[in-house]
Protein backbone atom coordinates (compact mmCIF):
# COMPACT_ATOMS: atom_id res chain seq x y z
CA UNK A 1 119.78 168.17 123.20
CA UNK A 2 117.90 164.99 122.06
CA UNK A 3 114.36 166.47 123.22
CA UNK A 4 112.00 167.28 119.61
CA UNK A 5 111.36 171.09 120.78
CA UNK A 6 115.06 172.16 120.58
CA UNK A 7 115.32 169.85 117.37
CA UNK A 8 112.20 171.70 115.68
CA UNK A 9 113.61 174.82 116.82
CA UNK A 10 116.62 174.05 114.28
CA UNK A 11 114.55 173.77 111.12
CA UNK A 12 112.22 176.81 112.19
CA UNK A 13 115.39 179.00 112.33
CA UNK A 14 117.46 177.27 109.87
CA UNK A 15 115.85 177.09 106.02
CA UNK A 16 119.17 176.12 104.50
CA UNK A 17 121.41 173.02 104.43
CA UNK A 18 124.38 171.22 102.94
CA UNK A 19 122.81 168.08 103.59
CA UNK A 20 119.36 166.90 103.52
CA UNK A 21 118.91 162.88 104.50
CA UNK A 22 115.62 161.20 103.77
CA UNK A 23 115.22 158.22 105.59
CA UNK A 24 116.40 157.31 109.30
CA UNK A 25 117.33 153.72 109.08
CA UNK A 26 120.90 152.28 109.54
CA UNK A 27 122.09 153.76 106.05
CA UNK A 28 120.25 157.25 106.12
CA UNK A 29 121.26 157.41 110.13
CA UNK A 30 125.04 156.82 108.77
CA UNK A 31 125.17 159.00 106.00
CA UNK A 32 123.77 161.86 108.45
CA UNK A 33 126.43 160.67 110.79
CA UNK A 34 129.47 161.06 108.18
CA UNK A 35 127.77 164.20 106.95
CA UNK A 36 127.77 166.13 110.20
CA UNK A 37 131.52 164.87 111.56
CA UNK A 38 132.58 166.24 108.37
CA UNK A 39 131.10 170.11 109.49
CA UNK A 40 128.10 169.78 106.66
CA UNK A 41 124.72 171.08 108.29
CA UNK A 42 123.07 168.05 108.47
CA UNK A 43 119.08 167.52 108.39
CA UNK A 44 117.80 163.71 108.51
CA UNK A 45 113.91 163.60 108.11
CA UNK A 46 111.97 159.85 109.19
CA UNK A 47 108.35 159.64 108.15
CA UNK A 48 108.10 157.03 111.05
CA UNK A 49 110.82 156.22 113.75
CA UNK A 50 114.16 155.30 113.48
CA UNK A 51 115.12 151.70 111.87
CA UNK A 52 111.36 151.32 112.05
CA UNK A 53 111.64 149.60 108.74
CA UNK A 54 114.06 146.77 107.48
CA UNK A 55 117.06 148.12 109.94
CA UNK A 56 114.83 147.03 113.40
CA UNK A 57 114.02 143.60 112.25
CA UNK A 58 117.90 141.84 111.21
CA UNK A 59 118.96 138.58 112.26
CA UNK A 60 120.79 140.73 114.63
CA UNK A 61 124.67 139.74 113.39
CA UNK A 62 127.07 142.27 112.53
CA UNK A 63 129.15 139.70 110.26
CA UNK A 64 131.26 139.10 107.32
CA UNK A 65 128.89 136.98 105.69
CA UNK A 66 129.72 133.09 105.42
CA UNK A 67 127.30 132.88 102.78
CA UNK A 68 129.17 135.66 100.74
CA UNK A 69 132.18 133.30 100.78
CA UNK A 70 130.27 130.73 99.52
CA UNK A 71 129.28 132.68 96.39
CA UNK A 72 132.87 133.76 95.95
CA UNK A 73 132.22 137.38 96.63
CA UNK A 74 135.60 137.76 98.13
CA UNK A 75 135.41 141.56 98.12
CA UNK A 76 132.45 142.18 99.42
CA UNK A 77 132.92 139.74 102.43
CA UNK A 78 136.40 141.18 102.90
CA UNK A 79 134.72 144.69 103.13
CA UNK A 80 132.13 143.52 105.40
CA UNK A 81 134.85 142.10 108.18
CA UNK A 82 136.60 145.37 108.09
CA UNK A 83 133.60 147.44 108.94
CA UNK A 84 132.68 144.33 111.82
CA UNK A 85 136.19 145.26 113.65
CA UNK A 86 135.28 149.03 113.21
CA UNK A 87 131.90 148.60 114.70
CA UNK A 88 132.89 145.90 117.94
CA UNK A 89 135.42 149.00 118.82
CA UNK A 90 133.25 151.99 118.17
CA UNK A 91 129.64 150.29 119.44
CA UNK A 92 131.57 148.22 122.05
CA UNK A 93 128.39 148.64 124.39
CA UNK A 94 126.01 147.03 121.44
CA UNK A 95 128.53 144.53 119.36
CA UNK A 96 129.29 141.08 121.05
CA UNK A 97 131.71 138.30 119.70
CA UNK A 98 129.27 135.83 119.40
CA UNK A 99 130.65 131.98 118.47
CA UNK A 100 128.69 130.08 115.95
CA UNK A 101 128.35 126.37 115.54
CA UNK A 102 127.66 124.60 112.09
CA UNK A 103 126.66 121.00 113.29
CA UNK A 104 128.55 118.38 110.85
CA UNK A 105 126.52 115.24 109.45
CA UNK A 106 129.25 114.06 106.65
CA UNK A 107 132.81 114.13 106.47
CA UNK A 108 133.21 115.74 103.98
CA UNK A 109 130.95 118.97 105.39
CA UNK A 110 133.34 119.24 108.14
CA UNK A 111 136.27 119.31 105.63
CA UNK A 112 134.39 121.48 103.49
CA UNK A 113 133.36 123.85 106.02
CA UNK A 114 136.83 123.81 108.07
CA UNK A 115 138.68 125.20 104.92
CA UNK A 116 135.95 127.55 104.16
CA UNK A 117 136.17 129.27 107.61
CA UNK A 118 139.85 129.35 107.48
CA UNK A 119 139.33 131.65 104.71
CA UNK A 120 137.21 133.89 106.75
CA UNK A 121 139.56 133.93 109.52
CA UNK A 122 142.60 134.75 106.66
CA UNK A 123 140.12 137.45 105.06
CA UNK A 124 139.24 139.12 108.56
CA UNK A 125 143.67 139.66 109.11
CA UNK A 126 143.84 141.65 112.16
CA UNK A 127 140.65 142.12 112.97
CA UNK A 128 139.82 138.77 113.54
CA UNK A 129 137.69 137.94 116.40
CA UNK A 130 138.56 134.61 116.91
CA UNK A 131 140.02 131.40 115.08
CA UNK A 132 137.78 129.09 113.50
CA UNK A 133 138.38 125.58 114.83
CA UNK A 134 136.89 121.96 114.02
CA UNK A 135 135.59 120.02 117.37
CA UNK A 136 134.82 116.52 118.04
CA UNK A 137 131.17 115.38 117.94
CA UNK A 138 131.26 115.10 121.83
CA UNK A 139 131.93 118.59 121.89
CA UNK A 140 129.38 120.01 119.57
CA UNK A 141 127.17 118.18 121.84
CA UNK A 142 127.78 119.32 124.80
CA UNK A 143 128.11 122.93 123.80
CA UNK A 144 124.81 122.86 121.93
CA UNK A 145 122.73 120.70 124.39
CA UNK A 146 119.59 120.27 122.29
CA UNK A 147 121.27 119.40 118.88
CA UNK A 148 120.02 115.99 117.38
CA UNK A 149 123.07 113.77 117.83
CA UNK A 150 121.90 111.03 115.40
CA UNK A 151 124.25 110.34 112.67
CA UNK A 152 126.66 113.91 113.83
CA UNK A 153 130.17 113.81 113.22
CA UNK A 154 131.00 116.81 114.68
CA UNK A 155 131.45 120.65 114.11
CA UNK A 156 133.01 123.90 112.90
CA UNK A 157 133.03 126.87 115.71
CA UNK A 158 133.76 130.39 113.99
CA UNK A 159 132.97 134.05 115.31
CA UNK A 160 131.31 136.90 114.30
CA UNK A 161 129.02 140.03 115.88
CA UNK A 162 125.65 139.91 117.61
CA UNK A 163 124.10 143.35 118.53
CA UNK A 164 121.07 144.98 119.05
CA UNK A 165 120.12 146.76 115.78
CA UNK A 166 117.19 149.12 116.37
CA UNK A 167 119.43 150.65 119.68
CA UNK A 168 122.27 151.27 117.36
CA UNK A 169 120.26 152.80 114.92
CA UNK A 170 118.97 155.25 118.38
CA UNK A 171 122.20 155.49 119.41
CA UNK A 172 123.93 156.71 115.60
CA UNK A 173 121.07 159.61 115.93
CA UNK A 174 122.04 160.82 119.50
CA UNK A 175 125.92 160.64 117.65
CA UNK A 176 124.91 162.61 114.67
CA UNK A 177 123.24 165.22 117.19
CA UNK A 178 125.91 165.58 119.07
CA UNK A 179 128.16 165.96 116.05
CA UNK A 180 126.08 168.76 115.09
CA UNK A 181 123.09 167.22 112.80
CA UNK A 182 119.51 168.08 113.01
CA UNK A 183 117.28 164.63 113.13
CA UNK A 184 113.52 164.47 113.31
CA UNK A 185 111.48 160.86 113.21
CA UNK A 186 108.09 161.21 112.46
CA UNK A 187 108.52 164.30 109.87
CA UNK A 188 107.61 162.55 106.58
CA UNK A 189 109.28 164.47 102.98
CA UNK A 190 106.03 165.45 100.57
CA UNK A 191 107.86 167.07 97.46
CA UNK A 192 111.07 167.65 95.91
CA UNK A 193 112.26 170.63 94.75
CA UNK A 194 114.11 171.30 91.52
CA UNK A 195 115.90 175.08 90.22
CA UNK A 196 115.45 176.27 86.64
CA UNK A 197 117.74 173.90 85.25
CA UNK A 198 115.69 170.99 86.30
CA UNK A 199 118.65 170.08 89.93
CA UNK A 200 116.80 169.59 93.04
CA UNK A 201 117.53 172.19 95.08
CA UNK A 202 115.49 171.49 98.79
CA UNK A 203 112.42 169.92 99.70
CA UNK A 204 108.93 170.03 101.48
CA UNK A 205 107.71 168.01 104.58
CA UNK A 206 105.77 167.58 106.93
CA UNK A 207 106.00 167.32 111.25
CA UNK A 208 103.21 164.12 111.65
CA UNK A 209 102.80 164.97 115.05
CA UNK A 210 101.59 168.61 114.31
CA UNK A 211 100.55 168.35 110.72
CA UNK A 212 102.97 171.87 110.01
CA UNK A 213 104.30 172.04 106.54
CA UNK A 214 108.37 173.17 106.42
CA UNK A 215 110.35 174.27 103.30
CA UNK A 216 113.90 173.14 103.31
CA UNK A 217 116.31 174.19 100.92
CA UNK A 218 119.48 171.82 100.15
CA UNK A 219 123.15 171.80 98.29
CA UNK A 220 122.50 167.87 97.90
CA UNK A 221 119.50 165.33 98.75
CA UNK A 222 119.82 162.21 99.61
CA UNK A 223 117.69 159.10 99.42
CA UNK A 224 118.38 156.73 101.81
CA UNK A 225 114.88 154.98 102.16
CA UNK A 226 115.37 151.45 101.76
CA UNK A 227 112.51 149.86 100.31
CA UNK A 228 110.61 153.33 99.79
CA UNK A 229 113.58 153.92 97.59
CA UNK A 230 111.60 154.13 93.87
CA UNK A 231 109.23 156.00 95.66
CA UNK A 232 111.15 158.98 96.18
CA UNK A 233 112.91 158.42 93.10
CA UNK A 234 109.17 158.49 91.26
CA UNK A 235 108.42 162.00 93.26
CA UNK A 236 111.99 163.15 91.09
CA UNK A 237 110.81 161.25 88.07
CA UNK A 238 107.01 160.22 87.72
CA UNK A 239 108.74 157.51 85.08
CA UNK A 240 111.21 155.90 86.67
CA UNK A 241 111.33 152.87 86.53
CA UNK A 242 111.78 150.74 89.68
CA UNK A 243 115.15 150.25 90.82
CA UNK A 244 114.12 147.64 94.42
CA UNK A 245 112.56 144.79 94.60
CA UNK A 246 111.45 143.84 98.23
CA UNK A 247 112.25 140.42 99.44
CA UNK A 248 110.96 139.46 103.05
CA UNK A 249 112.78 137.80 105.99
CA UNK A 250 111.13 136.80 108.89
CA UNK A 251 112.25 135.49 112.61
CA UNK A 252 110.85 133.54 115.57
CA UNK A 253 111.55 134.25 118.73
CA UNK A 254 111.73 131.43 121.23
CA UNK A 255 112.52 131.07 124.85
CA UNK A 256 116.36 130.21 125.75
CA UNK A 257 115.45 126.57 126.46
CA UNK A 258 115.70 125.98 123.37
CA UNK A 259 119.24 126.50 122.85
CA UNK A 260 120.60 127.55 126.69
CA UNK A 261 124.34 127.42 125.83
CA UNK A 262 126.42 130.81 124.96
CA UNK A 263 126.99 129.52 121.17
CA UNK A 264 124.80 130.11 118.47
CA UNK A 265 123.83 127.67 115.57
CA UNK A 266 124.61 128.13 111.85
CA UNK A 267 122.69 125.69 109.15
CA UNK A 268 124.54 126.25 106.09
CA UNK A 269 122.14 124.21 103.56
CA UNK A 270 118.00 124.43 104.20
CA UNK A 271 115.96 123.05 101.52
CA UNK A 272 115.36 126.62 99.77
CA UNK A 273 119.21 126.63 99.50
CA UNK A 274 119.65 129.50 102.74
CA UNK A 275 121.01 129.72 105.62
CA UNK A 276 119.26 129.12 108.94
CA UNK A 277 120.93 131.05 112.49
CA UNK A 278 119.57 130.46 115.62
CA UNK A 279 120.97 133.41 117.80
CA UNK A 280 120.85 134.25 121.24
CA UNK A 281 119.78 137.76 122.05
CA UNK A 282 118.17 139.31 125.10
CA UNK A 283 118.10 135.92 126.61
CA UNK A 284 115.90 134.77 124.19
CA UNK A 285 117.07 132.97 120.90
CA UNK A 286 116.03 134.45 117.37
CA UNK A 287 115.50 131.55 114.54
CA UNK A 288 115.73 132.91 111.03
CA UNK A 289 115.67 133.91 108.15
CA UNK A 290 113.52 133.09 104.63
CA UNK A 291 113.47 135.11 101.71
CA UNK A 292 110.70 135.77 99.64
CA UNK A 293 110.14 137.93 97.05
CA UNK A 294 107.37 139.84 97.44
CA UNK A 295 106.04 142.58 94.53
CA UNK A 296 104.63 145.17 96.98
CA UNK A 297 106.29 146.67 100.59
CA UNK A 298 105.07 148.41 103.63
CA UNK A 299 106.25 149.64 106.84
CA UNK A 300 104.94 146.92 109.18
CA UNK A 301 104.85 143.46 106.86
CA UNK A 302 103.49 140.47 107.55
CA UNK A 303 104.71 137.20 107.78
CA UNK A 304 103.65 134.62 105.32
CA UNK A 305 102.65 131.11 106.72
CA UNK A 306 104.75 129.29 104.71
CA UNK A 307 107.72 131.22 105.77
CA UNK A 308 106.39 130.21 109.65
CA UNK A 309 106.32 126.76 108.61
CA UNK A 310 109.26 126.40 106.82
CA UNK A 311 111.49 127.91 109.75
CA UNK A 312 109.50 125.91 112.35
CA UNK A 313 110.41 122.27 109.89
CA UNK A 314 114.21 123.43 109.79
CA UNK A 315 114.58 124.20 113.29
CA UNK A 316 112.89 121.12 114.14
CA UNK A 317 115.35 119.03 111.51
CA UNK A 318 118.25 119.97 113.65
CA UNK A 319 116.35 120.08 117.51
CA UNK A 320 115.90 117.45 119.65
CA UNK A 321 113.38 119.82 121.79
CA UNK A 322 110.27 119.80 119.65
CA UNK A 323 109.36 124.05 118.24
CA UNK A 324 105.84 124.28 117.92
CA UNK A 325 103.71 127.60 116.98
CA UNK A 326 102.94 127.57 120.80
CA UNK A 327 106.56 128.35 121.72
CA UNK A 328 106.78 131.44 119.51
CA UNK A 329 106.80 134.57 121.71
CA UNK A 330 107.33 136.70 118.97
CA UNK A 331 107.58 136.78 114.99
CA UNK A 332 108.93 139.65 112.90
CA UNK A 333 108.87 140.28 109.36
CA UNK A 334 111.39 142.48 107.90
CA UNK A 335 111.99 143.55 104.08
CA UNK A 336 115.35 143.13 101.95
CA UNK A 337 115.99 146.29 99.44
CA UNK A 338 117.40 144.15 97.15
CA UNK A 339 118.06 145.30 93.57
CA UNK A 340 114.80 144.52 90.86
CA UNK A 341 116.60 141.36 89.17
CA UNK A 342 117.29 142.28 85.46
CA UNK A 343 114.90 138.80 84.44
CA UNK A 344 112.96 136.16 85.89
CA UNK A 345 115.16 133.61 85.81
CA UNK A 346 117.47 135.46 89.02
CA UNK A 347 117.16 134.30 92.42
CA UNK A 348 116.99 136.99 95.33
CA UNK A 349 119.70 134.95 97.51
CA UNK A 350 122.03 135.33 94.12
CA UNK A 351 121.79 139.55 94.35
CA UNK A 352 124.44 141.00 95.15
CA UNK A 353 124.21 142.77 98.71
CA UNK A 354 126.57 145.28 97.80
CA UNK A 355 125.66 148.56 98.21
CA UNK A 356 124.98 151.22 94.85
CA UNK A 357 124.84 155.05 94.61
CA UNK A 358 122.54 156.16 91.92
CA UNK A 359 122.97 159.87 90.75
CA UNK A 360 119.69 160.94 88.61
CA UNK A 361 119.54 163.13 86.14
CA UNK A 362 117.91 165.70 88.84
CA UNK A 363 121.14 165.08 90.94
CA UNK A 364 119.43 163.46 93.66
CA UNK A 365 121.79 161.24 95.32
CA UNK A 366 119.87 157.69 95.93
CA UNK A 367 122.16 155.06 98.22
CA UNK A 368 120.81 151.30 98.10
CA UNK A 369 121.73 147.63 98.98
CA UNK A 370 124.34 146.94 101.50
CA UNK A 371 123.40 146.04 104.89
CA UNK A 372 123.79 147.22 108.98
CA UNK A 373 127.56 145.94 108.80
CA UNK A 374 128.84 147.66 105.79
CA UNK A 375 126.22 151.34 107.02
CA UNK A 376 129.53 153.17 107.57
CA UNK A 377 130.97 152.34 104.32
CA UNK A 378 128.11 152.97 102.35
CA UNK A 379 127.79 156.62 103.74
CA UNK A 380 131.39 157.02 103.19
CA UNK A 381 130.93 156.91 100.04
CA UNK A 382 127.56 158.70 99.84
CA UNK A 383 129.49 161.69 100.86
CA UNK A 384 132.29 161.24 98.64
CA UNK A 385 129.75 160.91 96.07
CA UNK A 386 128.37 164.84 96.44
CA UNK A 387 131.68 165.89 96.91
CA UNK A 388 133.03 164.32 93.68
CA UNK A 389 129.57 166.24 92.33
CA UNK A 390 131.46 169.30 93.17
CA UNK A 391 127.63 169.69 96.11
CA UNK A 392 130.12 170.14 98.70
CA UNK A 393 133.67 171.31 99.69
CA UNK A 394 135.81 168.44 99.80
CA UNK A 395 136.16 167.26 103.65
CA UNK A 396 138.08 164.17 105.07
CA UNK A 397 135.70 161.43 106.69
CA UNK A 398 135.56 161.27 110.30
CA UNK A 399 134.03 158.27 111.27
CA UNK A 400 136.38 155.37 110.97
CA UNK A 401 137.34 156.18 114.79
CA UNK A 402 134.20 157.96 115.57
CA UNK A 403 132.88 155.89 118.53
CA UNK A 404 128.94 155.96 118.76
CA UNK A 405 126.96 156.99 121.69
CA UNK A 406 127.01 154.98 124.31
CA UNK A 407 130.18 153.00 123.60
CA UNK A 408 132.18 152.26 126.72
CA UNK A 409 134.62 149.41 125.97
CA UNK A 410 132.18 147.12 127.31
CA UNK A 411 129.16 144.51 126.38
CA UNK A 412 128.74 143.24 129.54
CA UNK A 413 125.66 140.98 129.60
CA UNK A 414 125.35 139.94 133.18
CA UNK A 415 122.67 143.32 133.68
CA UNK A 416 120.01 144.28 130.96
CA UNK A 417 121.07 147.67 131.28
CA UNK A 418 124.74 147.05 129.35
CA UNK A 419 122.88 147.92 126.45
CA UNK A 420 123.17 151.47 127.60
CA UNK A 421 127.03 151.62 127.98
CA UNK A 422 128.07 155.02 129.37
CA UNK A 423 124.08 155.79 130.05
CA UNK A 424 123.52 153.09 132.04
CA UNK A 425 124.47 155.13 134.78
CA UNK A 426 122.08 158.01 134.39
CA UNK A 427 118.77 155.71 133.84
CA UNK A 428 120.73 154.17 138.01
CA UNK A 429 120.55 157.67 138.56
CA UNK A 430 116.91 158.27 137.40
CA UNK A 431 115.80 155.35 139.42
CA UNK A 432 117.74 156.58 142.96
CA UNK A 433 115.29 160.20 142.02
CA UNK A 434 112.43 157.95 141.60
CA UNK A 435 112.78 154.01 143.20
CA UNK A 436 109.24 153.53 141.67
CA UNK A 437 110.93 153.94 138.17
CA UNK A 438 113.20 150.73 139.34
CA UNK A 439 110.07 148.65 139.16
CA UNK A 440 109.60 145.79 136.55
CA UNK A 441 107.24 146.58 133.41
CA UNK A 442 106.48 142.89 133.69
CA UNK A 443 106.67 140.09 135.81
CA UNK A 444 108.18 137.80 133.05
CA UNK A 445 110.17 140.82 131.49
CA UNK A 446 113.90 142.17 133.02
CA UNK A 447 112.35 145.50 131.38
CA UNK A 448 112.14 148.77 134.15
CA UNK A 449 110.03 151.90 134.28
CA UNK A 450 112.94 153.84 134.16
CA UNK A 451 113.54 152.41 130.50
CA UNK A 452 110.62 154.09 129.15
CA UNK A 453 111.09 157.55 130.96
CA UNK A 454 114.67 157.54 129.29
CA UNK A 455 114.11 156.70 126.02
CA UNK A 456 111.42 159.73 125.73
CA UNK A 457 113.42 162.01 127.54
CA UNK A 458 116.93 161.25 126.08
CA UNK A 459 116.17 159.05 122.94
CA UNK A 460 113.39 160.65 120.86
CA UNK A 461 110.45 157.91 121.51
CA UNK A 462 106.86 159.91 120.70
CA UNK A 463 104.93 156.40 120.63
CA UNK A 464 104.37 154.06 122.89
CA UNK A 465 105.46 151.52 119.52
CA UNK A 466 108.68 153.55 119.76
CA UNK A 467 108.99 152.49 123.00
CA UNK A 468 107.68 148.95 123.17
CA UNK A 469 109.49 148.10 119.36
CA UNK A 470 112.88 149.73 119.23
CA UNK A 471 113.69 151.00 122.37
CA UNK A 472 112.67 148.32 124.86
CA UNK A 473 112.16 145.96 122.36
CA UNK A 474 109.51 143.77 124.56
CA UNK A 475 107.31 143.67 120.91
CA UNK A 476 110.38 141.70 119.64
CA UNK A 477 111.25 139.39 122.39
CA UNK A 478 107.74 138.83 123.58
CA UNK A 479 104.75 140.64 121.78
CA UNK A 480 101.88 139.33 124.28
CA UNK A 481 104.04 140.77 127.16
CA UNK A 482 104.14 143.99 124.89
CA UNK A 483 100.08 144.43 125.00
CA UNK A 484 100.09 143.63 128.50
CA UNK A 485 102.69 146.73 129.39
CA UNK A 486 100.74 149.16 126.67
CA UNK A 487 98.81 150.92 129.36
CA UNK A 488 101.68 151.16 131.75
CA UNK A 489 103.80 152.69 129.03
CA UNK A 490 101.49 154.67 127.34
CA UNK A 491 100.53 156.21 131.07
CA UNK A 492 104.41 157.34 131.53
CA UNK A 493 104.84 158.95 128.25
CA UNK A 494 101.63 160.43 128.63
CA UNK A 495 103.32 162.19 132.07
CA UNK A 496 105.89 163.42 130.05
CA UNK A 497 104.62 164.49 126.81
CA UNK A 498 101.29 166.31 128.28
CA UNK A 499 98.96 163.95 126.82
CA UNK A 500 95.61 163.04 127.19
CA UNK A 501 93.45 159.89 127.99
CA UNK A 502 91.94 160.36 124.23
CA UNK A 503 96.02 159.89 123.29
CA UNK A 504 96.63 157.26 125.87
CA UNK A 505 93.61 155.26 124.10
CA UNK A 506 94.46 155.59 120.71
CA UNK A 507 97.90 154.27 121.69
CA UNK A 508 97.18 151.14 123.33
CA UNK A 509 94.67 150.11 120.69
CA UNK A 510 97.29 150.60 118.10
CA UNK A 511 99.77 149.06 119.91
CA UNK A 512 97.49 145.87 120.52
CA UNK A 513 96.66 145.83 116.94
CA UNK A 514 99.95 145.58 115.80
CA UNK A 515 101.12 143.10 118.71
CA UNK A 516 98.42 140.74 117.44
CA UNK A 517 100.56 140.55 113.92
CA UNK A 518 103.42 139.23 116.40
CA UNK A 519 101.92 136.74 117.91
CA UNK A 520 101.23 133.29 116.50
CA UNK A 521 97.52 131.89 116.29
């Protein structure tokens, strides 16, 4: 069902669809998803992998967004904690309720702060997952053993999601497969194409893997590409004018030392006027983020030094156990589609992050802004969109109790494998087959063999980065550990894919090129 030869067989024997997707990150995944539980024939196209863009490299909450509040976008944050009760039900095997510390240093914070979060918990109604509460400076220290104590009065705890974002993104496709959608990574679109009144009408692409050229033809299109937005818009339009403006957030991933309780740390103010989390996820904690505007974009993006430095000074503000570069086991960049500010003088943190459809003149349907927690909502309203553009038959949407693969009423983190949910059984099963597949990856990893056989066999990996970035996620939580296990990995897709050692080669050298970008000089 999930394996690329039945997929491919789809598009050879299907040339027509309702629905064509472009772009397989959290929004183009859920628009695919809302698409196909409505009975549209679905296609989703990904020039790379799945959330291998912006949607793999979050701060990995699924949250209302304090800072919203702060900005008084009431909507939007109300919105937000709708969709976060939505998701801890219908991802229950991916979405935590994760409690967050602000540490207090003035009165007059921890009044500030208290009534803020009561607000939250007031806008969040019944699908609160927790009450915010104000603790004693005792308490704050104890629950966040490395805080700096000097001069702290105490602290606000409130709650909102941690997941893991590139395995929901995996998980939505298996959903929208199973509801009926066609969904091919690698398989970049090459041309748009309109009827004699100037409406697109379908599409070309092409299969990377076997450089075959498809014709598709379409009732709607959608663009869902993220910061590759204005490209696809400039392939309808060679004048359009840019509509995204990239701004890049990066992480650091440190060892759980650093903060070894279950609570996570929120820094409302930093000196660029964000705020800094420091999460725990995979038994590691993630420190970010920045934002920086940057004029250009690209699928793997670097970090900037002074974004490294700047997270590194805050962290260390707030830590009594020194961060240095030599503790980083992993840094990720990730890019914002945030809309092009209409003049200089606007600040990317002052964007809205709500979410915009765009009909052209073409009717090409372009979806942009939001983020992971609102995905649903935006491709609610994607839909709604083509249907209101008489592209479709009007259908109900499905997916408000639409659970997502995997979900089993349960995040249980005491075994790696809960990340799984109802699979976590089969990949036991694969390893009682095959006890070799039970072995570690890597001594200092909880990672198995078994991982890697079952995310090319049942979740669409072709590359050993597929593996290693968004299925695994070792390239994330430790990206020297991730060369180390390249040849290993490479070796067991190899078994199952029928490649050679020419493949196998290229694969570990491009893997161990793009660890290197992960790992701090």
């Amino acid at each position: 069902m999930f394996d690329r030869a039945s997929l491919l067989k789809q598009v050879e024997d299907n040339k027509d669809w309702d629905v064509i997707v472009i772009g397989g990150g959290a929004t183009g995944l859920g628009v695919a998803l809302d698409s196909a539980s409505r009975g549209y024939k679905t296609l989703l196209l990904e020039q790379s992998d799945f959330a291998k863009g912006t949607s793999s490299r979050s701060t990995k909450l699924i949250h209302g967004g304090v800072r919203y509040l702060a900005q008084g976008n009431i909507d939007l944050v109300k919105e937000a904690l709708y969709e976060r009760g939505l998701l801890l039900k219908n991802a229950s095997h991916l979405v935590n309720n994760q409690s967050f510390i602000i540490p207090t240093y003035n009165w007059w914070d921890t009044f500030l702060y208290t009534v803020g979060l009561k607000i939250y918990d007031v806008l969040a109604g019944k699908l609160s997952f927790g009450k915010s509460v104000r603790i004693s400076k005792k308490d704050t220290a104890s629950r966040l053993s490395t805080i700096k104590t000097e001069h702290l009065k105490g602290g606000v705890v409130y709650h909102d999601g941690q997941f893991d974002d590139a395995r929901l993104a995996v998980n939505m496709a298996q959903t929208a497969i199973e509801q009926g959608a066609t969904v091919l990574n690698h398989f970049k679109v090459s041309q748009l194409h309109k009827d004699v009144n100037g409406k697109i009408n379908g599409l070309s692409a092409v299969d990377n893997e076997t450089h075959k050229s498809y014709v598709f033809n379409a009732n709607v299109v959608i663009n869902a590409t993220g910061v590759f937005t204005d490209e696809i818009l400039q392939m309808d339009n060679v004048d359009a004018k840019n509509t995204v403006r990239p701004s890049q957030g990066i992480h650091l991933v440190l060892d759980r030392s650093f903060m070894p309780g279950n609570d996570a740390i929120m820094i409302p103010k930093t000196a660029d006027g964000r705020v800094l989390f420091l999460v725990p996820w995979h038994n590691r904690v993630v420190v970010g983020t920045t934002d920086t505007v940057l004029d250009s974009h690209s699928l793997e993006p670097k970090p900037l030094e002074s974004e490294i430095d700047f997270i590194l000074e805050t962290a260390n503000s707030y830590l009594k156990k020194s961060v240095s570069r030599a503790d980083v086991l992993s840094v990720f960049a990730g890019l914002r589609p945030l809309a092009a500010p209409k003049d200089a003088s606007e600040k990317t943190k002052e964007i809205s992050r709500s979410h915009k459809v765009i009909v052209s003149k073409s009717e090409l349907i372009t979806i942009t802004g939001g983020k992971w927690t609102t995905y649903r909502r935006m491709a609610q309203d994607t839909i709604n969109k083509a249907i209101a553009l008489k592209k479709l038959p009007y259908k109900k949407c499905q997916t408000k109790n639409l659970s997502i693969h995997g979900a089993d009423g349960s995040a249980d983190d005491t075994d790696h494998l809960y990340i799984y949910g109802t699979d976590q059984k089969a990949i036991e099963e694969l390893i009682k087959t095959a006890p070799e597949l039970g072995e570690k990856l890597h001594p200092r990893l909880e990672f198995l063999k078994a991982e890697v056989v079952w995310a090319v066999k049942n979740e669409m990996a072709r590359t050993v980065e597929d593996v290693l970035a968004r299925r695994v996620r070792i390239l994330f939580l430790d990206a020297n550990a991730a060369k180390e296990v390249a040849p290993e990995v490479a070796e067991l897709i190899a078994t199952f894919l029928n490649k050679d050692d020419a493949w196998k080669q290229s694969q570990i050298a491009e893997l161990t090129q793009l660890a290197n970008q992960y790992i701090l000089s």
